[in-house]
Protein backbone atom coordinates (compact mmCIF):
# COMPACT_ATOMS: atom_id res chain seq x y z
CA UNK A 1 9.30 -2.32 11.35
CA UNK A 2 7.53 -1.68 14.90
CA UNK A 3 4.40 -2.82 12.74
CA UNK A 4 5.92 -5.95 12.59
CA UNK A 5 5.93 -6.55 15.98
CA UNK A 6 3.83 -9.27 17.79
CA UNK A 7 3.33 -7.11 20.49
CA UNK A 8 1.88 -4.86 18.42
CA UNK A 9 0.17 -6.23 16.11
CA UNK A 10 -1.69 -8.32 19.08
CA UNK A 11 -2.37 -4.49 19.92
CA UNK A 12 -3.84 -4.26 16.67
CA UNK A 13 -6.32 -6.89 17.15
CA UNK A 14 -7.31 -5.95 20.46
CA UNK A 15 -8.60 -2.23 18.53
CA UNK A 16 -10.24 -4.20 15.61
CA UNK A 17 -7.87 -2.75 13.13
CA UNK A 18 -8.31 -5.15 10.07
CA UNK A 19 -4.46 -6.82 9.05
CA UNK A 20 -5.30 -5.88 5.54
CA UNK A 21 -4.92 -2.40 6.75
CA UNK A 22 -2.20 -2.70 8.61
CA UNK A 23 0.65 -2.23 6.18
CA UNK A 24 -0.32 0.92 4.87
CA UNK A 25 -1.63 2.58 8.57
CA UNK A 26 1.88 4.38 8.93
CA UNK A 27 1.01 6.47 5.52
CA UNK A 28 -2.89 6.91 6.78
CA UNK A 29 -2.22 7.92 10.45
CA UNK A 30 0.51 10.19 8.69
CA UNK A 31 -1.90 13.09 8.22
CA UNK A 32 0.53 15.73 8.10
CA UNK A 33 2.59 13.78 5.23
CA UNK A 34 5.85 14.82 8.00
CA UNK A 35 7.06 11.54 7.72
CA UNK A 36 6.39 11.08 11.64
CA UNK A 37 3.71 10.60 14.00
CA UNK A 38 2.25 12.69 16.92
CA UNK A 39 0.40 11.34 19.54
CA UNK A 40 -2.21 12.90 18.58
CA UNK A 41 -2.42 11.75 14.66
CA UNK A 42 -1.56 8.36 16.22
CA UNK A 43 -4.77 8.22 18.64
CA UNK A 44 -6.90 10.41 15.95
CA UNK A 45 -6.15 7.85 13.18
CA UNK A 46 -6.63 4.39 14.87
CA UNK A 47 -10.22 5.70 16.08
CA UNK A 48 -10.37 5.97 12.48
CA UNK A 49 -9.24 3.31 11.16
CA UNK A 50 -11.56 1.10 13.85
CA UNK A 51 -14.75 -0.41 12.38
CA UNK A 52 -16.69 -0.12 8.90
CA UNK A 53 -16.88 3.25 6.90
CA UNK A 54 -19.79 5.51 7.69
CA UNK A 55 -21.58 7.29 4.73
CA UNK A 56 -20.20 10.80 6.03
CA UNK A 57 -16.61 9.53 5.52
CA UNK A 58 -16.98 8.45 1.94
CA UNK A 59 -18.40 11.65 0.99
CA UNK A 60 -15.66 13.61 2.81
CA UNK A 61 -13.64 11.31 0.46
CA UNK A 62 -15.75 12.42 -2.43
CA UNK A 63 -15.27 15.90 -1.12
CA UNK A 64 -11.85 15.92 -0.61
CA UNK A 65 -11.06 13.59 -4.25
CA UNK A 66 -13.16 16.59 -6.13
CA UNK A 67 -11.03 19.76 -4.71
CA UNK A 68 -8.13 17.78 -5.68
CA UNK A 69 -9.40 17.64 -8.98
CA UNK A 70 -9.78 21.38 -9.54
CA UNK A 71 -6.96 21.95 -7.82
CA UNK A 72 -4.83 19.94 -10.64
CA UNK A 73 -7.07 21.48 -13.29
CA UNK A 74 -6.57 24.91 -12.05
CA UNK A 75 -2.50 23.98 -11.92
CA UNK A 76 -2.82 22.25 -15.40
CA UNK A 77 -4.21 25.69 -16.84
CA UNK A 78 -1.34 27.70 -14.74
CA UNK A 79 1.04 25.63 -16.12
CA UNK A 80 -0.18 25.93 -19.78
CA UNK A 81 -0.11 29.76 -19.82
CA UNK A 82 3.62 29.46 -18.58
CA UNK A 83 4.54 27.44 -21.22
CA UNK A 84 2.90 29.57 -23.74
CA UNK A 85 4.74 32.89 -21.93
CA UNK A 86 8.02 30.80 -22.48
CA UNK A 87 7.63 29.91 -26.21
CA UNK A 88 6.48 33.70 -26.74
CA UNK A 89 9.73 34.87 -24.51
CA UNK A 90 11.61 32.07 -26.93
CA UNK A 91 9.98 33.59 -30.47
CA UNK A 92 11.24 37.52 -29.39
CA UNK A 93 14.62 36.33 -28.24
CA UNK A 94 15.09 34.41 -31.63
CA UNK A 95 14.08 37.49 -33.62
């Protein structure tokens, strides 16, 4: 809602934040996924958000998109041998 305001949003263009990013900034600056903001993820993320990307933030994208990746690969394979420990548990209970 406060995103909405003029006030703010003249704010906005005063720091060069594009409006295209404007409706998602709350979930950006939001780097703790709290469901607040600090002062300090506030001011952190709109120095950010300000002008074009630099080549050392897409690869900390990169970076960051790749450990997810093994992360949900190494979860995938966690959650595979439960399910095999649960239909073994199932086959001795049966017998």
């Amino acid at each position: 809602m406060v995103i909405q305001d003029q006030t703010v949003q003249k704010l906005m263009d005063e720091l060069d934040i594009p409006p295209g990013d404007r409706a998602s900034l709350f979930d950006v600056l939001d780097s703790d996924g709290s469901g607040g903001l600090a002062v300090t993820e506030l001011v952190q993320g709109l120095l950010k958000v300000r002008g074009e990307a630099r080549r050392s933030d897409v690869i900390a994208v990169l970076l960051s998109v790749r450990t997810m990746q093994s992360m949900v690969r190494d979860l995938e394979g966690a959650m595979s041998e439960c399910q095999d420990s649960i239909a073994k548990l199932r086959e001795e209970a049966e017998m």
